[in-house]
C-alpha atoms as a PDB file:
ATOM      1  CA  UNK A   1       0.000   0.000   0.000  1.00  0.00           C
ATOM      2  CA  UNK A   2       1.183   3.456  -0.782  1.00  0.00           C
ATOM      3  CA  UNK A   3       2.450   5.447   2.265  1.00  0.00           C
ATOM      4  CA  UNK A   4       3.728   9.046   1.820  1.00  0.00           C
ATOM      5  CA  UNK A   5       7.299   8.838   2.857  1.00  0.00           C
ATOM      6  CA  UNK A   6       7.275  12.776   3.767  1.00  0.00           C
ATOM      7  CA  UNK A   7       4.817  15.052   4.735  1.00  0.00           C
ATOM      8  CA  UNK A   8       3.213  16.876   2.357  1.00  0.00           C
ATOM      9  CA  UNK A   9       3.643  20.417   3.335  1.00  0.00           C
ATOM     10  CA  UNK A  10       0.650  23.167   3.517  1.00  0.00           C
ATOM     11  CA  UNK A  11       1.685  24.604   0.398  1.00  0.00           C
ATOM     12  CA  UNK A  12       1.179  21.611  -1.528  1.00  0.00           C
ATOM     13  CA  UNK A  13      -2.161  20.789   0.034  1.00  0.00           C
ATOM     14  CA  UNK A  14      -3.349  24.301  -0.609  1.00  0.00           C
ATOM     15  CA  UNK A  15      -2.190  24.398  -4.453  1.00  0.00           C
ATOM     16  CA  UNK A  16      -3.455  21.076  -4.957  1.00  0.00           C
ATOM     17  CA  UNK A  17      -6.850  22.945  -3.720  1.00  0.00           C
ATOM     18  CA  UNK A  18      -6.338  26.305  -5.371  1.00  0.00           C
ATOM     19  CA  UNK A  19      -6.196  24.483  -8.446  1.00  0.00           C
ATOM     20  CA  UNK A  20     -10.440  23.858  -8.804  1.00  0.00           C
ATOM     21  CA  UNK A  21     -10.782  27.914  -7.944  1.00  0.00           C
ATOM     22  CA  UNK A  22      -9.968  28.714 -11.565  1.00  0.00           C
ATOM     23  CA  UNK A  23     -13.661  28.053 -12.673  1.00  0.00           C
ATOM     24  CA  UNK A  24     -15.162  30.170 -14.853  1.00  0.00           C
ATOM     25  CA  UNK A  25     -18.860  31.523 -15.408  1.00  0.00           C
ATOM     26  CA  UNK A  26     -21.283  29.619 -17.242  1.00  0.00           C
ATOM     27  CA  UNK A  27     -21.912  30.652 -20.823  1.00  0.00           C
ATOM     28  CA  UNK A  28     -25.435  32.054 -21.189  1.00  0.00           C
ATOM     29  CA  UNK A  29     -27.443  32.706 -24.377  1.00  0.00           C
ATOM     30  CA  UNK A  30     -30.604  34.341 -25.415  1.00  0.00           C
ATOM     31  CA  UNK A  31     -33.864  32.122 -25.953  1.00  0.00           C
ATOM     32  CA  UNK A  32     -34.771  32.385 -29.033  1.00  0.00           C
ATOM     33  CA  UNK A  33     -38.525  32.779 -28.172  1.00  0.00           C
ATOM     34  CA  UNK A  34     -38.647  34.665 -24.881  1.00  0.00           C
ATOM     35  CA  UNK A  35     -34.935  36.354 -24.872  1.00  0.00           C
ATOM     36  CA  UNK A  36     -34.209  35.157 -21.853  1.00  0.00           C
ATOM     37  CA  UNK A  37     -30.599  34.271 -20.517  1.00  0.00           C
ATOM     38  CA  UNK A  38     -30.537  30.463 -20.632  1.00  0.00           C
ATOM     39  CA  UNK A  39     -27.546  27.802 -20.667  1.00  0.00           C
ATOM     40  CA  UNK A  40     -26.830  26.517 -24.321  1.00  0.00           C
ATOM     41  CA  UNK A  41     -28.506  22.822 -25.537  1.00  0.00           C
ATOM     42  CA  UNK A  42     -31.000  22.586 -22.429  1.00  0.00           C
ATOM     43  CA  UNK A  43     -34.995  23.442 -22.599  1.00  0.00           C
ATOM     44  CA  UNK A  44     -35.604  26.905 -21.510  1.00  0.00           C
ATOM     45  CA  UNK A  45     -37.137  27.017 -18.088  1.00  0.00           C
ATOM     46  CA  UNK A  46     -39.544  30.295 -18.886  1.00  0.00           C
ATOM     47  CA  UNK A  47     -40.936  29.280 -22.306  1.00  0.00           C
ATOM     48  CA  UNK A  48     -40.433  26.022 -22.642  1.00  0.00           C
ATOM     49  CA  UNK A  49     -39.271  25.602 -25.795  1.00  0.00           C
ATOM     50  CA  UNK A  50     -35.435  24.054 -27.385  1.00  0.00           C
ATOM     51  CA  UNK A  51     -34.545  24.321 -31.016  1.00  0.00           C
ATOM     52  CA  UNK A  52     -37.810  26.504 -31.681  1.00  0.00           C
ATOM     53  CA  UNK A  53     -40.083  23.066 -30.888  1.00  0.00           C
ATOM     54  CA  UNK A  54     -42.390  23.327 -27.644  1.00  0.00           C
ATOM     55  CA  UNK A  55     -40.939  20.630 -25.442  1.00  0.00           C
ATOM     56  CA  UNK A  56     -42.419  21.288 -21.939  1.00  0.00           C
ATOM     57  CA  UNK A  57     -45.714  22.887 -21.498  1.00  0.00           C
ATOM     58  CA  UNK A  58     -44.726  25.568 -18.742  1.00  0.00           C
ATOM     59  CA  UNK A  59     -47.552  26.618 -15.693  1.00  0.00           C
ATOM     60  CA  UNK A  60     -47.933  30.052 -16.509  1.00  0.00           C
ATOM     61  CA  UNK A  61     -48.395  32.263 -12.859  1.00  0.00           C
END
């Protein structure tokens, strides 16, 4: 079984972890049908609709 021979100092840990902070923003774009910001290739939330088709039939408030 693998056993550290040294101890890995604080530094390393904490680059190791600093490493995953680089993340970026998700990419948005406008829906086609109600212009809202929405993440590409996924059903818009508000209208309902991907690739100009109707896919969900959204509860209107």
């Amino acid at each position: 079984m693998g056993v550290p021979k040294r101890r890995a100092s604080k530094q390393r840990g904490r680059q190791r972890r600093a490493a995953n902070m680089n993340l970026e923003a998700p990419n948005l774009v406008k829906c086609p049908q109600c212009h809202e910001l929405i993440v590409p290739h996924t059903v818009c939330n508000v209208c309902g609709y991907y690739k100009n088709k109707e896919v969900l039939k959204v509860r209107s408030k």
